[in-house]
PDB file of N, CA and C in Angstrom:
ATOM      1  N   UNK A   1      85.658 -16.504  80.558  1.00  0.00           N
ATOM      2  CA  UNK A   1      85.523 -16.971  79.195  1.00  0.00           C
ATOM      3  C   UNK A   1      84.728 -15.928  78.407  1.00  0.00           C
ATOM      4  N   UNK A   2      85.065 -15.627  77.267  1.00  0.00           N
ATOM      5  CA  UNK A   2      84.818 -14.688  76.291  1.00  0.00           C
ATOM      6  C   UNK A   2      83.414 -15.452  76.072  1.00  0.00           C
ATOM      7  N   UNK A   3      82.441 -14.989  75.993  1.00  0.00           N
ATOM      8  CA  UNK A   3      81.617 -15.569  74.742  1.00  0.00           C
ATOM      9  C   UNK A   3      81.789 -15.193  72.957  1.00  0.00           C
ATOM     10  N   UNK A   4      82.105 -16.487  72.475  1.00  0.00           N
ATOM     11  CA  UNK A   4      81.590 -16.330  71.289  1.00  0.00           C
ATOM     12  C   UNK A   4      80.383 -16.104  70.442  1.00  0.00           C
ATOM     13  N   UNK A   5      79.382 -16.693  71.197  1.00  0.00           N
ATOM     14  CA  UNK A   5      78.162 -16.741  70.546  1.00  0.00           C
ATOM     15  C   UNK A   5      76.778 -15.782  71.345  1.00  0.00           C
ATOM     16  N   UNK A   6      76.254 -14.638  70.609  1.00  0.00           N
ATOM     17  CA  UNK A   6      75.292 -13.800  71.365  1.00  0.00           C
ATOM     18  C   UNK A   6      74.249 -14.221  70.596  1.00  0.00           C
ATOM     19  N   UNK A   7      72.921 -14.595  71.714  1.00  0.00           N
ATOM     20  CA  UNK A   7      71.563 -14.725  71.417  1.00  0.00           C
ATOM     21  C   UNK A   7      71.158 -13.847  71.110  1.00  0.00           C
ATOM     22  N   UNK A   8      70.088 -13.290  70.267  1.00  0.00           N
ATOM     23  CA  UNK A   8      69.391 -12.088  70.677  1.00  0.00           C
ATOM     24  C   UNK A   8      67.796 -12.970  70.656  1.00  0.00           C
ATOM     25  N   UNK A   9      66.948 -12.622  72.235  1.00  0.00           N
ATOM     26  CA  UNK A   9      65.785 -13.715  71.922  1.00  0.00           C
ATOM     27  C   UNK A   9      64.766 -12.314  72.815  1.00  0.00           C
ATOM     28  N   UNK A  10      63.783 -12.691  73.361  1.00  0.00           N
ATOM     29  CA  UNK A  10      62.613 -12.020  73.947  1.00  0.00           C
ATOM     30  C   UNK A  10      61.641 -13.196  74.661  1.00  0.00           C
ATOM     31  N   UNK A  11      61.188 -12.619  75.846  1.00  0.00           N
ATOM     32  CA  UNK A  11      60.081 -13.340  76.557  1.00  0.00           C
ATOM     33  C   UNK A  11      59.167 -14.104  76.204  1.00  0.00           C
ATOM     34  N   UNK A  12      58.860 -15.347  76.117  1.00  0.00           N
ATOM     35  CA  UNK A  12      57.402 -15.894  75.725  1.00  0.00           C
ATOM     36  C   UNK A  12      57.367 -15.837  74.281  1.00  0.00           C
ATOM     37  N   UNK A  13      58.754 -15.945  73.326  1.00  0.00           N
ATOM     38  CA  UNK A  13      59.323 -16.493  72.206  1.00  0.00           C
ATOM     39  C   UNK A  13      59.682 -18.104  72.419  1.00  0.00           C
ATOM     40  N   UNK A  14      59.017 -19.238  71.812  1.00  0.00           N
ATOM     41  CA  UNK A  14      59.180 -20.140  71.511  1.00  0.00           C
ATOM     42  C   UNK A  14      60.199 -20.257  70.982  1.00  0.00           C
ATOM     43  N   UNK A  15      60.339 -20.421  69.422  1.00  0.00           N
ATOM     44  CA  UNK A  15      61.743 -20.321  68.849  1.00  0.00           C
ATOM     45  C   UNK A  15      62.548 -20.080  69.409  1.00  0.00           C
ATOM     46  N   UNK A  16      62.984 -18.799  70.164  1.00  0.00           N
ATOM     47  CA  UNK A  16      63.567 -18.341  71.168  1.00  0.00           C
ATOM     48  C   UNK A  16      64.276 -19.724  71.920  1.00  0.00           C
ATOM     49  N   UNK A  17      63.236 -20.032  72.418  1.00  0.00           N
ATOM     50  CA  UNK A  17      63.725 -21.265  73.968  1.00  0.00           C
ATOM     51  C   UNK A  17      64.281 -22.522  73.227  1.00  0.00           C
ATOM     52  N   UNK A  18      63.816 -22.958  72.093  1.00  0.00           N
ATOM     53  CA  UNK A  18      64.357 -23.775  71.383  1.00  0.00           C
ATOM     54  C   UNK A  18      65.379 -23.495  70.718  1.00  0.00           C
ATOM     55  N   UNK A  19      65.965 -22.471  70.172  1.00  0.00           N
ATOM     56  CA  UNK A  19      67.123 -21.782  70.159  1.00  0.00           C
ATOM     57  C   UNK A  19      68.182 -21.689  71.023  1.00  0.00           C
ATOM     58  N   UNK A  20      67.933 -21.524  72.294  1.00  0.00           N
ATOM     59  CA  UNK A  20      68.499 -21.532  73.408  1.00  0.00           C
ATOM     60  C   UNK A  20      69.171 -22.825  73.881  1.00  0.00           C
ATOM     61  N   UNK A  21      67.716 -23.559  73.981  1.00  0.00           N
ATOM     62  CA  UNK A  21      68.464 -25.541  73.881  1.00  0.00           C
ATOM     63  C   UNK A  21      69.395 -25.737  73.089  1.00  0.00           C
ATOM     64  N   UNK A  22      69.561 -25.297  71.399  1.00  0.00           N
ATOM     65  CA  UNK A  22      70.649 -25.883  70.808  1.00  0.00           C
ATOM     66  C   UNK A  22      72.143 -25.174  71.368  1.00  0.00           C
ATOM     67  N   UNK A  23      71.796 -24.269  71.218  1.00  0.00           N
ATOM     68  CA  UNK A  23      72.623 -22.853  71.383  1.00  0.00           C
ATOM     69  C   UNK A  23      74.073 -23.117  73.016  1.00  0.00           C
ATOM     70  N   UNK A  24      72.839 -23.710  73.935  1.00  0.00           N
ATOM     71  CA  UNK A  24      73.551 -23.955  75.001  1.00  0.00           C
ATOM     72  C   UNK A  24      74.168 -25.175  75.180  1.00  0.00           C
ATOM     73  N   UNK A  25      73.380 -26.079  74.265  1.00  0.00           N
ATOM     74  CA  UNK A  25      73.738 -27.951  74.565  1.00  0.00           C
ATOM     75  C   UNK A  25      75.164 -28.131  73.833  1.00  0.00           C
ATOM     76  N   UNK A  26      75.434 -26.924  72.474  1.00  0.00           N
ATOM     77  CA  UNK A  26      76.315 -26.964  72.059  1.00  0.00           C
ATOM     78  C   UNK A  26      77.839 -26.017  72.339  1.00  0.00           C
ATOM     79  N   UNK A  27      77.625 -24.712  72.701  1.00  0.00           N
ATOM     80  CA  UNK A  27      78.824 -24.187  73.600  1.00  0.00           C
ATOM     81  C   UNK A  27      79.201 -25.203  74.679  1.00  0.00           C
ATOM     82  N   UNK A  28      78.244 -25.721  75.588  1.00  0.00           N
ATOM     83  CA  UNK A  28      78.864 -27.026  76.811  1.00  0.00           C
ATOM     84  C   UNK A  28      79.715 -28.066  76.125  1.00  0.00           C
ATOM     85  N   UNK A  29      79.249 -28.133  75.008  1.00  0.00           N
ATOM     86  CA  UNK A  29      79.889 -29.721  74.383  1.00  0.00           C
ATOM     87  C   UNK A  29      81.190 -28.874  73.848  1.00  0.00           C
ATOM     88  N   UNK A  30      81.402 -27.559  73.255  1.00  0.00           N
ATOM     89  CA  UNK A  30      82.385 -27.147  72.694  1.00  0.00           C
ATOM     90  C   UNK A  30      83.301 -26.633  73.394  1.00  0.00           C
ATOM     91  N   UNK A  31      82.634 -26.128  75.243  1.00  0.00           N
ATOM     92  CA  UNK A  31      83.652 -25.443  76.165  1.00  0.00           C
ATOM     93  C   UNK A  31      84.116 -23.694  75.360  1.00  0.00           C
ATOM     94  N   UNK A  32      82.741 -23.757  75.111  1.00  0.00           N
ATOM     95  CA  UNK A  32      82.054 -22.123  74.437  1.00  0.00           C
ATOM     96  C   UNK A  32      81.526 -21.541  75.488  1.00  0.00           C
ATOM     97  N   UNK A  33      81.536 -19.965  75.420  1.00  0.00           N
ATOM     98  CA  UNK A  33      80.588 -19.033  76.147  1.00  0.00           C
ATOM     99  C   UNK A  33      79.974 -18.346  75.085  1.00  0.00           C
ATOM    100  N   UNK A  34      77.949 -17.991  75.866  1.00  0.00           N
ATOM    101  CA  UNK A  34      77.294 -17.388  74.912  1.00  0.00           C
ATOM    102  C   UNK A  34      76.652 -16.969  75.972  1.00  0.00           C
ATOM    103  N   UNK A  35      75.993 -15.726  75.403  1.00  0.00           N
ATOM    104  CA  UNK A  35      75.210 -14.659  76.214  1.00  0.00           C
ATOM    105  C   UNK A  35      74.285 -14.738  75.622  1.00  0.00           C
ATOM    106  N   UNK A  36      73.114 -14.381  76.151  1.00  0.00           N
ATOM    107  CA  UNK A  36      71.595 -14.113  76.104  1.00  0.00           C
ATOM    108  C   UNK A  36      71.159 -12.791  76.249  1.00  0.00           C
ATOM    109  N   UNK A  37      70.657 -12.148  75.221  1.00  0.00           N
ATOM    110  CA  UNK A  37      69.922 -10.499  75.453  1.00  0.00           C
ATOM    111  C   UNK A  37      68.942 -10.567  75.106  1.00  0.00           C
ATOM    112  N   UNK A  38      68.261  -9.804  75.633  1.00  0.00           N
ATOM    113  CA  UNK A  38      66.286  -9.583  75.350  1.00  0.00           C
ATOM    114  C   UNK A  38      66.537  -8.461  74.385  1.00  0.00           C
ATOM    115  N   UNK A  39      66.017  -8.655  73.251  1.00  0.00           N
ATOM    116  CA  UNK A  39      65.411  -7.141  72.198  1.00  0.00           C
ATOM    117  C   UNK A  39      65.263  -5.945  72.793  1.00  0.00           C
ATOM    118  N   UNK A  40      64.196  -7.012  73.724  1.00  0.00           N
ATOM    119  CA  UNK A  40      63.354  -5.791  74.028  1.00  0.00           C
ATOM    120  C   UNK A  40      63.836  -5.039  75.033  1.00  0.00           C
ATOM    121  N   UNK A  41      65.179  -5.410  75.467  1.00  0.00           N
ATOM    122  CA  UNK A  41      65.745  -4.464  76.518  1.00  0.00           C
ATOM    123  C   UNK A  41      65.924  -2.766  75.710  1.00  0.00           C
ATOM    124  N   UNK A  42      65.894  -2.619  74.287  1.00  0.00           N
ATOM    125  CA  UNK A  42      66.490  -1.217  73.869  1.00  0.00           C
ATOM    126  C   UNK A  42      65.583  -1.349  72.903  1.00  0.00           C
ATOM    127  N   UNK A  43      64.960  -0.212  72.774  1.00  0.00           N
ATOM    128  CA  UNK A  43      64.558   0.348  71.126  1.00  0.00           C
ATOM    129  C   UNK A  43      65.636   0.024  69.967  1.00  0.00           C
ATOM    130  N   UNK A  44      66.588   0.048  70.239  1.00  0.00           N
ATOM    131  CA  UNK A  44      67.709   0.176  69.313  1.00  0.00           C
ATOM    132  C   UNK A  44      67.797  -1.989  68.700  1.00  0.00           C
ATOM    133  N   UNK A  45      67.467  -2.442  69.614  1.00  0.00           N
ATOM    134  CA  UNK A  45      67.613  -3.572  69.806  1.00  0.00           C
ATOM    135  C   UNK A  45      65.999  -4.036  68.801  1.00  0.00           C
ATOM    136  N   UNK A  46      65.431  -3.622  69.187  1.00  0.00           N
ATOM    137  CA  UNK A  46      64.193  -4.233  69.054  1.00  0.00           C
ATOM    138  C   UNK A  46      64.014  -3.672  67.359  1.00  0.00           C
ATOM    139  N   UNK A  47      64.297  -2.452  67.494  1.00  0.00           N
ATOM    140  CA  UNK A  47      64.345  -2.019  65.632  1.00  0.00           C
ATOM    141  C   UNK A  47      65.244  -2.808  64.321  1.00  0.00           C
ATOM    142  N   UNK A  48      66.206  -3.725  65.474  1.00  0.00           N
ATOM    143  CA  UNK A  48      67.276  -3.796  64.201  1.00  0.00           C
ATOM    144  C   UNK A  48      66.653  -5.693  64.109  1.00  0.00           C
ATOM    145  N   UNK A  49      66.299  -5.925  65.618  1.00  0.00           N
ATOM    146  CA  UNK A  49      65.605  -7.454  65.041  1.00  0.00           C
ATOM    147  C   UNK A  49      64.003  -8.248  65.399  1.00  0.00           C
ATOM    148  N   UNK A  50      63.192  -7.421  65.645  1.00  0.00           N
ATOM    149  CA  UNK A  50      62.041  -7.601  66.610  1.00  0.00           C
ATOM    150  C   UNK A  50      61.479  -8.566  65.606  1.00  0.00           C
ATOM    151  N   UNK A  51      61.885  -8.172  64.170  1.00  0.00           N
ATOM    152  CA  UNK A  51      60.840  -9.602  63.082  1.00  0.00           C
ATOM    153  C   UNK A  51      61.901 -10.942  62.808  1.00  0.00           C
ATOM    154  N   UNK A  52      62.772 -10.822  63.660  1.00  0.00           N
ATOM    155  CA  UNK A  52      63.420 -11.894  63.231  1.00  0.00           C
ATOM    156  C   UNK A  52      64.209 -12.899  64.824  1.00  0.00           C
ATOM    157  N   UNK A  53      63.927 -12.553  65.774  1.00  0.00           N
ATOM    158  CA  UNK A  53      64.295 -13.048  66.757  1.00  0.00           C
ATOM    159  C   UNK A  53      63.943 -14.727  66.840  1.00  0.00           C
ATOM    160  N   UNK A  54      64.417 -15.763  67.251  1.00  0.00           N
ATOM    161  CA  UNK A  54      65.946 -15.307  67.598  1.00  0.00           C
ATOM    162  C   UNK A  54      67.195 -15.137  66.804  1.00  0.00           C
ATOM    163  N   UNK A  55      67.731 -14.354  66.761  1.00  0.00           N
ATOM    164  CA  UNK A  55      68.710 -13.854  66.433  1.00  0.00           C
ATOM    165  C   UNK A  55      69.967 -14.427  66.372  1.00  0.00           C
ATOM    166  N   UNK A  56      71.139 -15.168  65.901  1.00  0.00           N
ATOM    167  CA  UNK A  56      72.611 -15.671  66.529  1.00  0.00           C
ATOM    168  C   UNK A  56      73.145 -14.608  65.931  1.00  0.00           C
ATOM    169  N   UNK A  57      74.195 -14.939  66.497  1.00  0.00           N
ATOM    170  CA  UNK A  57      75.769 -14.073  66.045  1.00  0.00           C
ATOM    171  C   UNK A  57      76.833 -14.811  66.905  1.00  0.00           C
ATOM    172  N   UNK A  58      77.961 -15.290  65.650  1.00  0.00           N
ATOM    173  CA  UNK A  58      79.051 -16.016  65.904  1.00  0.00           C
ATOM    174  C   UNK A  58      80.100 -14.847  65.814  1.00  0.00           C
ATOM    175  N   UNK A  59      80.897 -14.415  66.914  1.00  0.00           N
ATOM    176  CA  UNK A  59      81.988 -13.573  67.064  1.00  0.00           C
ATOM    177  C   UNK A  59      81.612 -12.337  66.287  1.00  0.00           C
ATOM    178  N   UNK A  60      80.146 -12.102  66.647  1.00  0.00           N
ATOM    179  CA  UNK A  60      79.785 -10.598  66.407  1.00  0.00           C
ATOM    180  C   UNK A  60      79.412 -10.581  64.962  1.00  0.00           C
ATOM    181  N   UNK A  61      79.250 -11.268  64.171  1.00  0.00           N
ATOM    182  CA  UNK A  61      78.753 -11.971  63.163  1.00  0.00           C
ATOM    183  C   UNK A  61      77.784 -12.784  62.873  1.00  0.00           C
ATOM    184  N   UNK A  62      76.693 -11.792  62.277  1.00  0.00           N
ATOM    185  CA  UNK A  62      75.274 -12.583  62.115  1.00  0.00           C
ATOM    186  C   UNK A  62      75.433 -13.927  61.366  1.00  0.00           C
ATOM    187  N   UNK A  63      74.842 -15.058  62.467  1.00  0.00           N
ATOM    188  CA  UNK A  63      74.788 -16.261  62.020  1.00  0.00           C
ATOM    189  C   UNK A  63      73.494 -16.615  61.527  1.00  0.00           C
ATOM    190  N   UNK A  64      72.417 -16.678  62.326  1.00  0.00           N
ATOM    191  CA  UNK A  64      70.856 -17.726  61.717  1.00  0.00           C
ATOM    192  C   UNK A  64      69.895 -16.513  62.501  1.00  0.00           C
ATOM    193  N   UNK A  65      68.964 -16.907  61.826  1.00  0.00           N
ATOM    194  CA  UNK A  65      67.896 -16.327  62.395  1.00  0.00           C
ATOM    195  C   UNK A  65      66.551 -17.131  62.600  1.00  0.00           C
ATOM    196  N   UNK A  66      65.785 -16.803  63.670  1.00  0.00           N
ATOM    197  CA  UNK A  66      64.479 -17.870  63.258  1.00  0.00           C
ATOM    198  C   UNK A  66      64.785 -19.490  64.339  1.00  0.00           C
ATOM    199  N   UNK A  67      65.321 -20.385  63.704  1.00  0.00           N
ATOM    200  CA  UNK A  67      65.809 -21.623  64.336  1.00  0.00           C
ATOM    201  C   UNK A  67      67.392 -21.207  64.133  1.00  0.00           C
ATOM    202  N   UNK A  68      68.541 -22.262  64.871  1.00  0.00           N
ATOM    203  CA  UNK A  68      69.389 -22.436  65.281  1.00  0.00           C
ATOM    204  C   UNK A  68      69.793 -24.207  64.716  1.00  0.00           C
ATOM    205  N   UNK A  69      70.864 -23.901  63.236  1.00  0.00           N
ATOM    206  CA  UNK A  69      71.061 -25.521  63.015  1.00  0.00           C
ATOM    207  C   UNK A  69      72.236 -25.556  63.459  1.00  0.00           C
ATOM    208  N   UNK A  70      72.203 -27.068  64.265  1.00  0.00           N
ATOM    209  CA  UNK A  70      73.248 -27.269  65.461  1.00  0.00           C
ATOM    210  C   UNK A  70      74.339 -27.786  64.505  1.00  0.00           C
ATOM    211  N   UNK A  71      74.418 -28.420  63.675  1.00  0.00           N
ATOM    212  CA  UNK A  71      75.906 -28.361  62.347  1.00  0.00           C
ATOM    213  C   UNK A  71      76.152 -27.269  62.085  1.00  0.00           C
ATOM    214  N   UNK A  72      75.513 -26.142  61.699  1.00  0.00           N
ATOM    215  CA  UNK A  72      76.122 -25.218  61.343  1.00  0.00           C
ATOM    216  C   UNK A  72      76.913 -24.547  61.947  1.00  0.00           C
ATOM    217  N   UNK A  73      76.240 -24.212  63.699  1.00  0.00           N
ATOM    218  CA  UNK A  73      77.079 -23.647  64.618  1.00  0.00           C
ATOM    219  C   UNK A  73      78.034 -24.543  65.148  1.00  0.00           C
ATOM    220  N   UNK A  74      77.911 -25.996  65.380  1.00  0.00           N
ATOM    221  CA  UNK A  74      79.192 -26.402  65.691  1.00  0.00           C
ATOM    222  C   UNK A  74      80.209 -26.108  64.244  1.00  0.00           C
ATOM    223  N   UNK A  75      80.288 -26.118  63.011  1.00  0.00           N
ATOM    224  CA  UNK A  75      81.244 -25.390  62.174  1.00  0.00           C
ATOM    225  C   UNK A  75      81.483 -23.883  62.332  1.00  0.00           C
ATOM    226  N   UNK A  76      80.939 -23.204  62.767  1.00  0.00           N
ATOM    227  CA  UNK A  76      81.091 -22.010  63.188  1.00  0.00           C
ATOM    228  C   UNK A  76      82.027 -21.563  63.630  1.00  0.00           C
ATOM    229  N   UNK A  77      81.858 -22.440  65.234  1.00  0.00           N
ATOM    230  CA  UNK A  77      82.622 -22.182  66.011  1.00  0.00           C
ATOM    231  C   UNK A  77      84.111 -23.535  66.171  1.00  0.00           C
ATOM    232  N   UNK A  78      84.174 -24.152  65.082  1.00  0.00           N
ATOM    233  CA  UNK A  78      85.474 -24.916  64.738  1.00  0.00           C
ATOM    234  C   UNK A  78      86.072 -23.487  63.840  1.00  0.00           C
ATOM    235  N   UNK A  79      85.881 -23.355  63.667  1.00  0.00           N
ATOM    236  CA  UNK A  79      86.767 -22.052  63.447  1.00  0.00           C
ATOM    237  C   UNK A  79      87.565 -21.206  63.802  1.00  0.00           C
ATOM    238  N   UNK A  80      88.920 -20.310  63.664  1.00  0.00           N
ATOM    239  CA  UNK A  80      89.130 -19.793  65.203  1.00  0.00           C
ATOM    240  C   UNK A  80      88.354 -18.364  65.212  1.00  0.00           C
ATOM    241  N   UNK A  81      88.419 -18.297  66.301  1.00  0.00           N
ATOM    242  CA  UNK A  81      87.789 -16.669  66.309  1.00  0.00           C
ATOM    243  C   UNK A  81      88.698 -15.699  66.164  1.00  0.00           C
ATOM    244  N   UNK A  82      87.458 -14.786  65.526  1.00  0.00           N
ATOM    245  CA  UNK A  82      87.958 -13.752  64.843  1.00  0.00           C
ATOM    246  C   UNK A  82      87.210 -12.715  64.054  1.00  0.00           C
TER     247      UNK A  82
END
């Protein structure tokens, strides 16, 4: 399964983990795949979002930043991809 939806979160980020809860409770309910990356794995990573983690992106397309609203991404991803 493709993921549609990429986290971008970091260690011992709150938001982050609560991000994650919506993030995951809702790909299961949708029969979605989403990946999880740490920032801080790359400089490159960490420059483009270190003040704004966590991060979404719906089909490579910046979605929310900060919190994760679970209406929004389930409309998101009622969408087809693309």
């Amino acid at each position: 399964m493709t993921a549609r939806v990429t986290l971008y979160t970091r260690v011992g980020c709150h938001l982050c983990e609560e991000a994650r809860t919506v993030v995951q409770s809702v790909c299961e309910d949708l029969g979605e795949g989403f990946e999880e990356v740490d920032v801080d794995s790359s400089a490159e990573l960490q420059e483009a979002y270190t003040e704004q983690v966590p991060v979404t992106l719906v089909d490579g397309r910046r979605h929310d930043f900060w919190r994760v609203d679970e209406r929004r991404l389930r409309a998101a991803l009622a969408r087809p991809a693309g």
